[in-house]
Protein backbone atom coordinates (compact mmCIF):
# COMPACT_ATOMS: atom_id res chain seq x y z
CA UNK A 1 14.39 -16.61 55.14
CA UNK A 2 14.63 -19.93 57.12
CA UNK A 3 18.22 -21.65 58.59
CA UNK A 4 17.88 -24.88 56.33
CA UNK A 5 21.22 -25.30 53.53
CA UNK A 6 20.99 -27.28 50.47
CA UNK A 7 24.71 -28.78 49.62
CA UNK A 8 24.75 -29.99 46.30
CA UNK A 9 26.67 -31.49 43.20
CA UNK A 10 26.22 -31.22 39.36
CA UNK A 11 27.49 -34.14 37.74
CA UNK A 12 27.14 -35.16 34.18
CA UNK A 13 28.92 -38.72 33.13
CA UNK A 14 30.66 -38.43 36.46
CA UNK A 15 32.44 -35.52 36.02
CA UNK A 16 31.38 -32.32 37.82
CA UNK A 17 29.52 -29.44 35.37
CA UNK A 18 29.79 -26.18 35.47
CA UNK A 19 26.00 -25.03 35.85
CA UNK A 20 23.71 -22.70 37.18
CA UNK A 21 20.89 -23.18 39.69
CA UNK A 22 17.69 -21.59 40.43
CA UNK A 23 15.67 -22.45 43.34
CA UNK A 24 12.12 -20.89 43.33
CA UNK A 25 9.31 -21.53 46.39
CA UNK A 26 6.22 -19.62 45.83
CA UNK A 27 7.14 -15.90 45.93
CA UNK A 28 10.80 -17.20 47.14
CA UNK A 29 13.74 -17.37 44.70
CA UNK A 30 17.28 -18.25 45.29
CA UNK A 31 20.61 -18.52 42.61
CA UNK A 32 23.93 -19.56 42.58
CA UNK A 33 26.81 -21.02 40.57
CA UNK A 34 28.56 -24.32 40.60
CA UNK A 35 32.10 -24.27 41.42
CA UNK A 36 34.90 -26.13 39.39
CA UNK A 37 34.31 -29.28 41.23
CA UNK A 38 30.41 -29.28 40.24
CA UNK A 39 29.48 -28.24 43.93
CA UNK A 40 27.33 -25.23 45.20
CA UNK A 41 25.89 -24.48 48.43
CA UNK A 42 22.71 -22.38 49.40
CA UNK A 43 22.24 -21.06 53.04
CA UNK A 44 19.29 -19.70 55.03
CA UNK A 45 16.53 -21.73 53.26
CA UNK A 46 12.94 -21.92 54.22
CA UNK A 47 11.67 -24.95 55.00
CA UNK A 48 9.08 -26.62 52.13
CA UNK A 49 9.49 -27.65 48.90
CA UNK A 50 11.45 -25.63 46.89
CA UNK A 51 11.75 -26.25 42.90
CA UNK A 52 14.95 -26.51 41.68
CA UNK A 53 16.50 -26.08 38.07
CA UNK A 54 19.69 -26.46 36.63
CA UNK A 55 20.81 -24.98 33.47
CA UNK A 56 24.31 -25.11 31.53
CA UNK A 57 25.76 -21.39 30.50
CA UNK A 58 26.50 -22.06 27.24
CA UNK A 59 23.41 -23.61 26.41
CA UNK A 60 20.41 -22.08 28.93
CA UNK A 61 17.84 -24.93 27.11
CA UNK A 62 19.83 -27.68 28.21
CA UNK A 63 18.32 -28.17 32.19
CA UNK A 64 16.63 -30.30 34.42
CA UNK A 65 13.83 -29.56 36.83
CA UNK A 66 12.93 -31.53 40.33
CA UNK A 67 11.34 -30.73 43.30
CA UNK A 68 12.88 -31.24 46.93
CA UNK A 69 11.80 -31.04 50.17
CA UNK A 70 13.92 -29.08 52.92
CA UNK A 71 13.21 -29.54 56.56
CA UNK A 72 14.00 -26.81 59.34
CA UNK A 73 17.18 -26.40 60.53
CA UNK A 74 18.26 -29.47 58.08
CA UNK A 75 21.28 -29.99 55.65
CA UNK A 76 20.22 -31.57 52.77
CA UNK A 77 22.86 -33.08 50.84
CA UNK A 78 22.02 -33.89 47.15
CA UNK A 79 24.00 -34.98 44.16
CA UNK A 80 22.16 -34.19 40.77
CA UNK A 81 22.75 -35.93 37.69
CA UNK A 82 22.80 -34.24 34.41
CA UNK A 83 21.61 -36.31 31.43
CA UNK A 84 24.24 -37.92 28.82
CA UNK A 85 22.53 -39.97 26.38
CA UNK A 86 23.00 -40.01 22.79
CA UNK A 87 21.13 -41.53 19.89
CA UNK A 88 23.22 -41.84 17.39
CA UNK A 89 23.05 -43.47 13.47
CA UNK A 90 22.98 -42.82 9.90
CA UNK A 91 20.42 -41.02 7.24
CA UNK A 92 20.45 -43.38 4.02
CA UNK A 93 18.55 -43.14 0.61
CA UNK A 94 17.26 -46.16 -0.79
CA UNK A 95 20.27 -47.18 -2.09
CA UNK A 96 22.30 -46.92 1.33
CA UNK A 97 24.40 -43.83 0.13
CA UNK A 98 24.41 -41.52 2.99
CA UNK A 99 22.46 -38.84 2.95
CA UNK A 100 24.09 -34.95 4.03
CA UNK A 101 22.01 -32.55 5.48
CA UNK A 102 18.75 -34.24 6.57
CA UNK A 103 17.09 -32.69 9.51
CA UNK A 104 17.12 -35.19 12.40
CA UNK A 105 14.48 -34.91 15.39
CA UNK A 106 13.86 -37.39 18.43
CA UNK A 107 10.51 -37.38 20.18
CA UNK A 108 9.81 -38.56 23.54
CA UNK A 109 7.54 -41.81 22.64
CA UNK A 110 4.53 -41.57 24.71
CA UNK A 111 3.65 -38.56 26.68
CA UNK A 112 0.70 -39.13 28.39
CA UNK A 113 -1.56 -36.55 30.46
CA UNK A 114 0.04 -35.56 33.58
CA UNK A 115 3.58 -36.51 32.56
CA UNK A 116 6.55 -33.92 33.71
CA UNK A 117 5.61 -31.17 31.71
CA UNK A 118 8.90 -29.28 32.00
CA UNK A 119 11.60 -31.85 30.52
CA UNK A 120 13.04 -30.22 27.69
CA UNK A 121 12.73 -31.47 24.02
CA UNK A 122 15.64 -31.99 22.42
CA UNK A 123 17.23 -29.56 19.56
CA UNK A 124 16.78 -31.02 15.87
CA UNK A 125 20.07 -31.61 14.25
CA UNK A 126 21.90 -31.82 10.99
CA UNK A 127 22.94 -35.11 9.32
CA UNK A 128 27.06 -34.96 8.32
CA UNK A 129 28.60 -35.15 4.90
CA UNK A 130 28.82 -39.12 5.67
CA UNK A 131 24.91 -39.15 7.08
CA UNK A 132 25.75 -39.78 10.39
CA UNK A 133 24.37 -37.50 13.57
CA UNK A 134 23.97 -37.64 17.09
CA UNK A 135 21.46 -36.30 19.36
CA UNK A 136 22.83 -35.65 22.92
CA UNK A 137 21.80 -34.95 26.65
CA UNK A 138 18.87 -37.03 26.17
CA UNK A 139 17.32 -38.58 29.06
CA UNK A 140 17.06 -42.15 29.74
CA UNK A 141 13.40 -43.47 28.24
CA UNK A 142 12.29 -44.52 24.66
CA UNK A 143 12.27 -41.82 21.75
CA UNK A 144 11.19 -42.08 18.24
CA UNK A 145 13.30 -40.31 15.46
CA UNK A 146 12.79 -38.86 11.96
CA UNK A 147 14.51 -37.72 9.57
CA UNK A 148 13.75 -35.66 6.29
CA UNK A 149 14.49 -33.52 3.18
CA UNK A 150 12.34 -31.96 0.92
CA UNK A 151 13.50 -34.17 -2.10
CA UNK A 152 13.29 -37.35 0.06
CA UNK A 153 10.57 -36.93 2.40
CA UNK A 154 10.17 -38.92 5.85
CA UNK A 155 11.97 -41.50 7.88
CA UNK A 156 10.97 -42.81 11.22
CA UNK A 157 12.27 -45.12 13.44
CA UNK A 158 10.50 -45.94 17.16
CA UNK A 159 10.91 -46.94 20.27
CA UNK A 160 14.44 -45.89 20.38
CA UNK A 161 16.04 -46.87 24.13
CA UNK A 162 18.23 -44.23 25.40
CA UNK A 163 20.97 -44.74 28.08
CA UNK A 164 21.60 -42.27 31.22
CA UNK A 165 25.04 -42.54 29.71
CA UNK A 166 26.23 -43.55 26.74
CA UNK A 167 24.75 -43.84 23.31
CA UNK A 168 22.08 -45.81 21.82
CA UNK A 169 22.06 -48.91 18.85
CA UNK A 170 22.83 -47.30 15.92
CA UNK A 171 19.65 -46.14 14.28
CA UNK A 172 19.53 -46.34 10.32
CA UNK A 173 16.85 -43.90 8.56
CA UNK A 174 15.88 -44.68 5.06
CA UNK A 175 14.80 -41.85 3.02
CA UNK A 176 12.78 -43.02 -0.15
CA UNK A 177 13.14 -46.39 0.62
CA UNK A 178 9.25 -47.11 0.27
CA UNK A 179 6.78 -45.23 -1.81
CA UNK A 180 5.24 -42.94 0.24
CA UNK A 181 2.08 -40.32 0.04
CA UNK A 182 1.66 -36.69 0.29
CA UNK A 183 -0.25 -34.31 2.81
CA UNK A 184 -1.50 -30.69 1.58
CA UNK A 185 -2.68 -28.44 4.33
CA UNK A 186 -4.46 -24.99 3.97
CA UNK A 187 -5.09 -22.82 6.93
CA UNK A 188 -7.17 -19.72 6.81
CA UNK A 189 -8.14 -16.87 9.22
CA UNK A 190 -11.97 -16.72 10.37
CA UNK A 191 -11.54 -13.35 11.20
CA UNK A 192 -10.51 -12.16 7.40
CA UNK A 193 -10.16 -15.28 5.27
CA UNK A 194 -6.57 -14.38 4.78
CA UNK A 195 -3.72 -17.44 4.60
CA UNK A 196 -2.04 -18.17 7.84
CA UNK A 197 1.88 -18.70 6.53
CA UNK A 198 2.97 -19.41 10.11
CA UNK A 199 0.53 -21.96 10.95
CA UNK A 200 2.30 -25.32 11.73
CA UNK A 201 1.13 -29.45 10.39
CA UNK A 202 2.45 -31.38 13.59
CA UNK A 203 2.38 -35.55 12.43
CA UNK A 204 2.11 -38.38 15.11
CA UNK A 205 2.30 -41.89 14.03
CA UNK A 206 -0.52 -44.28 15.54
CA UNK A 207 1.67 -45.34 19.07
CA UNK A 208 1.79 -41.44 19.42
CA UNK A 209 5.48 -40.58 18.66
CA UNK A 210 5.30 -37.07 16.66
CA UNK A 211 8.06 -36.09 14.18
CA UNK A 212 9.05 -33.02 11.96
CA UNK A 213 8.77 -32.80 8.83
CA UNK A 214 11.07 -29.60 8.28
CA UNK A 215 8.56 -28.45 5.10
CA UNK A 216 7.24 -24.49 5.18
CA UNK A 217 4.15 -22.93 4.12
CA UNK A 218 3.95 -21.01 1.11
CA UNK A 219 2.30 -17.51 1.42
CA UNK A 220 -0.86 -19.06 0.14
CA UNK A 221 -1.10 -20.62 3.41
CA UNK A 222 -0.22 -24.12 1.33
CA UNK A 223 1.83 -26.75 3.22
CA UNK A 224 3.28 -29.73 0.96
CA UNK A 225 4.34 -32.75 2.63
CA UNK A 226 5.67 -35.08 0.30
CA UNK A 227 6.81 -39.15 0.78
CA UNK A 228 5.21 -39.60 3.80
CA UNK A 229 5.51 -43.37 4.89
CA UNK A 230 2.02 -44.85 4.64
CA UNK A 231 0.09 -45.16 7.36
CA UNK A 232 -2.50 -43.45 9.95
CA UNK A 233 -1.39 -40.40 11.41
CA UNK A 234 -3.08 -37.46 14.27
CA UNK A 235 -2.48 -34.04 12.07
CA UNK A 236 -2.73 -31.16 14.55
CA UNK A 237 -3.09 -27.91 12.58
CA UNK A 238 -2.59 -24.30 14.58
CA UNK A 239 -0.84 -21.55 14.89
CA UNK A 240 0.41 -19.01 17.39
CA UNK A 241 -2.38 -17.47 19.08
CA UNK A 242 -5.24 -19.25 17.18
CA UNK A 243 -6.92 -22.56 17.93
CA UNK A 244 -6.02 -26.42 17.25
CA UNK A 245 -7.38 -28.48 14.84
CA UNK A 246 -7.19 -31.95 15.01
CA UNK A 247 -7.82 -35.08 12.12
CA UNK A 248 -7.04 -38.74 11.54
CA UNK A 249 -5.55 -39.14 7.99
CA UNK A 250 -4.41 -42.35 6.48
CA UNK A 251 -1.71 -41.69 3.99
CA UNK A 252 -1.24 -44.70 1.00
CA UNK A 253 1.75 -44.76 -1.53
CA UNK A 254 1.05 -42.63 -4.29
CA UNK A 255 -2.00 -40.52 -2.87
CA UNK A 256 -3.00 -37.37 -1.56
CA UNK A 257 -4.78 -36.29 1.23
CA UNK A 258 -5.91 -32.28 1.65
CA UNK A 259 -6.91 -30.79 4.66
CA UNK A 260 -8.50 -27.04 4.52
CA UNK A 261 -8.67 -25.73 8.33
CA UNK A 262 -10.36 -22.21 8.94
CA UNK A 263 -9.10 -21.46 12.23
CA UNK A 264 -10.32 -18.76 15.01
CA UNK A 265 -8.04 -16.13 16.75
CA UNK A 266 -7.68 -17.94 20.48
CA UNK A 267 -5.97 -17.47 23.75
CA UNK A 268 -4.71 -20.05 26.30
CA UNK A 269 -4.18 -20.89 29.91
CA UNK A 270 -1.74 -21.83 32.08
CA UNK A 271 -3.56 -23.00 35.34
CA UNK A 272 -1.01 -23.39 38.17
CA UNK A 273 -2.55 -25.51 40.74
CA UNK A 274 -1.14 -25.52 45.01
CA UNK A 275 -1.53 -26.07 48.12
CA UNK A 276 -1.16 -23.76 51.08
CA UNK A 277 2.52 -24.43 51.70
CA UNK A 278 3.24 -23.48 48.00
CA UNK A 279 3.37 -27.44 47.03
CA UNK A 280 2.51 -28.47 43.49
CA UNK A 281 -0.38 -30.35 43.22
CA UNK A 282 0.27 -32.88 40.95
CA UNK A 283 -2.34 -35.15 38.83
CA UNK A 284 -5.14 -33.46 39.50
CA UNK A 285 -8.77 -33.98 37.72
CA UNK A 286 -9.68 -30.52 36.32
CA UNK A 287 -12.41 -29.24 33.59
CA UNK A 288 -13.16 -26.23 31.53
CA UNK A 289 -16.59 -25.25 31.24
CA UNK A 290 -17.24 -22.06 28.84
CA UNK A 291 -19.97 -20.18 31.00
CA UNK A 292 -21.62 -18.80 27.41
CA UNK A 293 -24.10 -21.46 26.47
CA UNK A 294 -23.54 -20.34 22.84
CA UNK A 295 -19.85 -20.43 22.68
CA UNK A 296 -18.30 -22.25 20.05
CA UNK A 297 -16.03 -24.33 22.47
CA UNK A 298 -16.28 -27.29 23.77
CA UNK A 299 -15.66 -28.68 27.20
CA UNK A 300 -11.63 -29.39 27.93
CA UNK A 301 -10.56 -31.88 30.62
CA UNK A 302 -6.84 -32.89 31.78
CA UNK A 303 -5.09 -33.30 34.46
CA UNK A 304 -2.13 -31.42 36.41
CA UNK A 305 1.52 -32.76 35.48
CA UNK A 306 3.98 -33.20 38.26
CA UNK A 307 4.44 -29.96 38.84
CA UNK A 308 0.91 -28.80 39.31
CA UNK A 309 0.02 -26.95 35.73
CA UNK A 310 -2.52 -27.13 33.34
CA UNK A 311 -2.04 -25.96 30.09
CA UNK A 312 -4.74 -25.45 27.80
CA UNK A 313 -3.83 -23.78 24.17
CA UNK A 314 -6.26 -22.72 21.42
CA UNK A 315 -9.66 -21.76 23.77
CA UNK A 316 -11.94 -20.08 22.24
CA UNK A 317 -12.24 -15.99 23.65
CA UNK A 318 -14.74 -15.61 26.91
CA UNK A 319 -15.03 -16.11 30.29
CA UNK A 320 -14.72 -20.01 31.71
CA UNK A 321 -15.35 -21.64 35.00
CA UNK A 322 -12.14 -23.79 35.55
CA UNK A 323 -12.84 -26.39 38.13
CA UNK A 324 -10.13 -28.34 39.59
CA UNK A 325 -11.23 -31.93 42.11
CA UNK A 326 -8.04 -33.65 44.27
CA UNK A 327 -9.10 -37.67 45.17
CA UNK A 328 -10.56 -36.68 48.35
CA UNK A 329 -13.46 -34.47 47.57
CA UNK A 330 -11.56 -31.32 47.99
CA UNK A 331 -11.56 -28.85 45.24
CA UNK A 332 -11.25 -24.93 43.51
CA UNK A 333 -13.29 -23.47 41.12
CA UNK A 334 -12.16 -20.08 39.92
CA UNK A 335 -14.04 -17.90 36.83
CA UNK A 336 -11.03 -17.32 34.19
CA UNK A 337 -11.18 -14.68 30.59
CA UNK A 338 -9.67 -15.80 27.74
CA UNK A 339 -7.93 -13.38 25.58
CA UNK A 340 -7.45 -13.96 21.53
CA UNK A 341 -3.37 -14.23 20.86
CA UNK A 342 -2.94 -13.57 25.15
CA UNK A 343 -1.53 -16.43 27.74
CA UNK A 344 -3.81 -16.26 30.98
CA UNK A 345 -2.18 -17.31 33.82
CA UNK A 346 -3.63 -18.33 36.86
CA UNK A 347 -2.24 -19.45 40.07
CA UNK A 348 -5.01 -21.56 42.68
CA UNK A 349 -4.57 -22.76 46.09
CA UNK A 350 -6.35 -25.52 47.56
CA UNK A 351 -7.51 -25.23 51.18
């Protein structure tokens, strides 16, 4: 318990939101409630930085995260800006009749390693009787969007610029307008050579904007994606609690391509990296070393995203040396177990 207060203000478009906020600060936590004029106040705050997060009631996946930094005996006055943008536009078929009932998904364009790791991805929607649909509460940066059926396969559209406030150019998706190609992907257990009808077929174009396809597996394990625009594509191939398989497919009009991926049961690890005041350390160079010479896994390497976490999916069961090195020499090393179909967390402080 400190004496610093944190005054604040939820607006979104201008108008004041009714919200709720969580601050958290190491083993600290702190909630509250926006009034009807979008303000809040939080007294007897310890100084340092405190994470804050902002949610909306009748949607808790709509929120933004930030981090602040409260002084002693300070009143920091802050006014927080809840994202309005919209990408709006039109499914199509070849012949420009509007398409009902296409799923519609926008991807952030590039994400590279050690971006914010805790922006949320936006909800998939449903195209309208007259093929138009809107995405909202999208932040302001460049998106790429798809669209598909399982009659007319895949539409994508990139590098889609997205206001603070306000809507997009109208974005046109054109189902079946070029002949496209088809992807079939099998996935198997190791352990028992049984199907996995759960695993997922995740497709990024070239520039690294994925989209959804909205197609299911059968319970052969058999995943049929049809009229897929031709092109090269990363196909990542896993499923819940088993590891991540990874090709480079070029898909031409009127071809196949089939992929048969025998995957291991696998944990993963969430690697929460700090410094002594409970700071984030953000960015950070850090390496996975399996300490069994014979282990099936290879080395993994990444760095911290803004808030300080590593997240590593699909490792291979066994003990691991995770290592992680800031810019000036300084550095933690801590021995980690991995768990098949278990999240290991781990929280390290830097001296």
């Amino acid at each position: 318990i400190g004496t610093a207060t944190l005054k604040g203000r939820v607006l979104r478009k201008g108008e004041p939101l009714i919200a709720r906020i969580s601050l958290s600060q190491t083993n600290l936590s702190k909630y509250t409630d926006t009034d009807e004029a979008g303000g809040f106040e939080i007294k007897n705050m310890a100084p340092g930085r405190w994470r804050v997060s902002i949610s909306v009631p009748q949607d808790w996946k709509k929120r933004i995260e930030e981090w602040i930094d409260i002084a002693p005996q300070s009143v920091t006055e802050r006014v927080f800006e809840f994202p309005a943008g919209r990408i709006v536009g039109m499914v199509v078929d070849a012949n420009e009749a509007a398409v009902a009932g296409a799923k519609v998904s926008a991807r952030r364009s590039r994400v590279a390693d050690g971006e914010d790791g805790y922006q949320p991805r936006p909800r998939p929607v449903t195209s309208n009787e007259d093929g138009s649909f809107a995405i909202e509460d999208l932040f302001p940066e460049s998106y790429g969007v798809s669209a598909s059926t399982e009659d007319l396969g895949i539409a994508l559209v990139e590098d889609v610029q997205v206001p603070r406030n306000g809507d997009s150019e109208p974005v046109t998706l054109r189902l079946g307008a070029v002949q496209g190609g088809t992807l079939v992907s099998v996935v198997l257990n190791l352990t028992n050579g049984e199907p996995v009808p759960k695993a997922w077929c995740r497709l990024a174009t070239s520039s690294g904007v994925r989209f959804d396809q909205g197609q299911k597996r059968d319970d052969e394990g058999v995943l049929r994606i049809k009229n897929i625009p031709p092109g090269t594509y990363n196909v990542r191939v896993s499923s819940y609690g088993f590891e991540v398989k990874e090709h480079t497919v070029e898909i031409k009009a009127g071809e196949t391509v089939e992929l048969m991926d025998v995957l291991y049961e696998a944990g993963a690890l969430r690697w929460a990296l700090m410094d002594k005041g409970g700071a984030p350390l953000a960015y950070v160079d850090c390496r996975m070393v399996p300490n069994d010479p014979n282990s099936i896994e290879k080395i993994r390497e990444g760095k911290t995203d803004a808030n300080g976490l590593w997240i590593v999916r699909g490792l291979y069961p066994g003990e691991y040396t995770v290592t992680s090195t800031l810019s000036d020499g300084r550095g933690v090393s801590e021995v980690v177990l991995i768990k098949e179909h278990d999240f290991t967390h781990k929280e390290v402080v830097v001296d």
